[in-house]
Protein backbone atom coordinates (compact mmCIF):
# COMPACT_ATOMS: atom_id res chain seq x y z
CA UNK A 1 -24.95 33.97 72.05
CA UNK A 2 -23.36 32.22 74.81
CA UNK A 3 -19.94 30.79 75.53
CA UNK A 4 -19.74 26.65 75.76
CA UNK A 5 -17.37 24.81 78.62
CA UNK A 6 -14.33 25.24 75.56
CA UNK A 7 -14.71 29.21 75.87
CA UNK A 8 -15.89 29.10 72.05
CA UNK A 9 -18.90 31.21 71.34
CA UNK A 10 -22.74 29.18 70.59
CA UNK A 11 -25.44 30.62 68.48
CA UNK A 12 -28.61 29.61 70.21
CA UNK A 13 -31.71 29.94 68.14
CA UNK A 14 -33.73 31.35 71.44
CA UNK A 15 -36.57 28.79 70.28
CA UNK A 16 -35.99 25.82 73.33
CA UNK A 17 -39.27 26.93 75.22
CA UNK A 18 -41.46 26.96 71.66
CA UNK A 19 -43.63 24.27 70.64
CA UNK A 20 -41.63 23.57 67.72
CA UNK A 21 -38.93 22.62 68.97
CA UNK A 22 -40.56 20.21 71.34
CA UNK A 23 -41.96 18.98 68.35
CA UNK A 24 -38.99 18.37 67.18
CA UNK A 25 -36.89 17.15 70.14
CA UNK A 26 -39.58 14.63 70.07
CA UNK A 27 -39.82 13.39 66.95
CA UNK A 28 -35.75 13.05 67.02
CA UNK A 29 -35.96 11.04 70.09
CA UNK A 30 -38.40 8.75 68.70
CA UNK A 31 -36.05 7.70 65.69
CA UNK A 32 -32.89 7.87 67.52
CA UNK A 33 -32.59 7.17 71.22
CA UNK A 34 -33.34 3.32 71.93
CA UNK A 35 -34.69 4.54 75.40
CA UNK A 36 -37.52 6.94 74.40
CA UNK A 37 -40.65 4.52 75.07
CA UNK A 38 -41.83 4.87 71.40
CA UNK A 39 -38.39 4.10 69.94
CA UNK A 40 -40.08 0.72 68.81
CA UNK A 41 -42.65 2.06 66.89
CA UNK A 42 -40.17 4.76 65.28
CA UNK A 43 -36.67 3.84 65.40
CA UNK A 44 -37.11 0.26 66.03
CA UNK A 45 -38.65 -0.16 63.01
CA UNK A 46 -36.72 1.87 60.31
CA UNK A 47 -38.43 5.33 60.77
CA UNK A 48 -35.35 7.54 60.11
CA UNK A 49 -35.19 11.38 61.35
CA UNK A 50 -33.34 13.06 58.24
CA UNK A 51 -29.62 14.54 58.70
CA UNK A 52 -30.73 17.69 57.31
CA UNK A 53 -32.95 18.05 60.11
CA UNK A 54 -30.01 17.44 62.75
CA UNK A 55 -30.25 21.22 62.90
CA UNK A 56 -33.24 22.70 64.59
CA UNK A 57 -33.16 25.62 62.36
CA UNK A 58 -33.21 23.76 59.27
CA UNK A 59 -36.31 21.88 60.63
CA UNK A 60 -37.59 25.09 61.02
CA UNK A 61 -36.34 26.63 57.78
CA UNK A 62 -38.71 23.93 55.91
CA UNK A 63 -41.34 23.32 58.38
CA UNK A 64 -42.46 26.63 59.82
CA UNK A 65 -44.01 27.18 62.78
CA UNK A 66 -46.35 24.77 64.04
CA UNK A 67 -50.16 26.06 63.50
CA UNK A 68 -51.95 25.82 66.61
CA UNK A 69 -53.78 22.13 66.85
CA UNK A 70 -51.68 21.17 64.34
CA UNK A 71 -49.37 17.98 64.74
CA UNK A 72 -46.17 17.04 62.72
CA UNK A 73 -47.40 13.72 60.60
CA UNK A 74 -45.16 11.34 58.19
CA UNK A 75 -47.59 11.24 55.18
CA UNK A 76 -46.09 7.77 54.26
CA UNK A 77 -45.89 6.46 58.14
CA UNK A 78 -43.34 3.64 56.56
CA UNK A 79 -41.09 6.65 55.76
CA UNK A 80 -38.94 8.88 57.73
CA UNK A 81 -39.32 12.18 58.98
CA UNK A 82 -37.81 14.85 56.26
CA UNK A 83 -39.24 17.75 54.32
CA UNK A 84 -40.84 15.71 51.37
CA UNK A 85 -42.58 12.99 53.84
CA UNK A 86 -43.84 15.81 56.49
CA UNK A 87 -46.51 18.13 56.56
CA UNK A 88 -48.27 19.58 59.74
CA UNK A 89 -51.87 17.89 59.95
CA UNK A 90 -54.75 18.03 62.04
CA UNK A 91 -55.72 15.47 64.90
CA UNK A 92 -58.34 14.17 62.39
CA UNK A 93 -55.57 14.10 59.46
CA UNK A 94 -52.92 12.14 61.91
CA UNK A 95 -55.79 9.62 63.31
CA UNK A 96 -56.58 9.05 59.75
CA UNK A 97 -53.02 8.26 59.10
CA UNK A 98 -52.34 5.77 61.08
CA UNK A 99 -50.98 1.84 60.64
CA UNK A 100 -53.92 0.33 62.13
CA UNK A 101 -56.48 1.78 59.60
CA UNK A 102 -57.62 -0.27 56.81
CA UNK A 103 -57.59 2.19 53.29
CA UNK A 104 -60.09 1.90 50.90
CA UNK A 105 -60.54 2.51 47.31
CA UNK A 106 -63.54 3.54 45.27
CA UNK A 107 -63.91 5.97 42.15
CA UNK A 108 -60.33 6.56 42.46
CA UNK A 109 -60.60 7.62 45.63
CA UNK A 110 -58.77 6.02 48.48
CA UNK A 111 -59.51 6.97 52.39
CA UNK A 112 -59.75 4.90 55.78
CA UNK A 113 -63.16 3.55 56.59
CA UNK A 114 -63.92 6.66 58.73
CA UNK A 115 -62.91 9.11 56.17
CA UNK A 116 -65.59 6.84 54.12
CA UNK A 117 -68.11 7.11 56.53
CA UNK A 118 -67.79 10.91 57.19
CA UNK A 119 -67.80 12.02 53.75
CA UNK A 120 -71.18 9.88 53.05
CA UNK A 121 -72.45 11.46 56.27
CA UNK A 122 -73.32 7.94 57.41
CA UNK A 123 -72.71 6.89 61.65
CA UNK A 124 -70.52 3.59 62.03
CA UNK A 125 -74.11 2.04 63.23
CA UNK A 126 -75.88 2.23 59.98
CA UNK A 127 -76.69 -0.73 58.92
CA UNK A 128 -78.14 0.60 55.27
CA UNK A 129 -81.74 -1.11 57.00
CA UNK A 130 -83.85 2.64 57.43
């Protein structure tokens, strides 16, 4: 515990230096300060960062640590960041889960068109000709 510039007493978390809470610093930023360069993508256009979350602790209370190679992902990106819409995914989860990809559904099953091609162990070059 430390003392603030008021004389009253702060409990710190000790967790500043962890990856975690970079992870979460950043994903605050994002949502909330107009001058973080991805604001627009984020912030800018509706992505909220839940109140819950305000505290670091709480974030980590629900999130755990992060696993190593393991990034913080929005499973529906057109929601905001809170314990129901977050889980921590892989680069390949997060790359899959992205705006730009196209989802399609077959069987019942929906993925992007690299998930597609992946789990039929086809290359994006085959043609279906050999």
């Amino acid at each position: 515990m430390s003392r603030g510039f008021d004389g009253r007493i702060n409990a710190t978390h000790g967790r500043s230096q962890t990856p975690v809470y970079r992870v979460w610093t950043s994903a605050r930023s994002r949502c909330r300060n107009v001058n973080d360069k991805e604001y627009p993508n984020y912030g800018g256009r509706g992505i909220s960062f839940s109140a819950e979350w305000d505290r670091f602790v709480q974030f980590l209370a629900d999130m755990g640590e992060r696993p190593d190679g393991m990034t913080l992902e929005r499973k529906d990106n057109d929601q905001g960041y809170c314990k129901s819409n977050c889980r921590w995914a892989t680069k390949r989860e997060q790359q899959q889960n992205t705006r730009r990809n196209r989802r399609y559904t077959y069987l019942g099953e929906t993925h992007c068109e690299s998930e597609w091609l992946r789990l039929l162990r086809a290359s994006p070059a085959t043609d279906g000709h050999g």
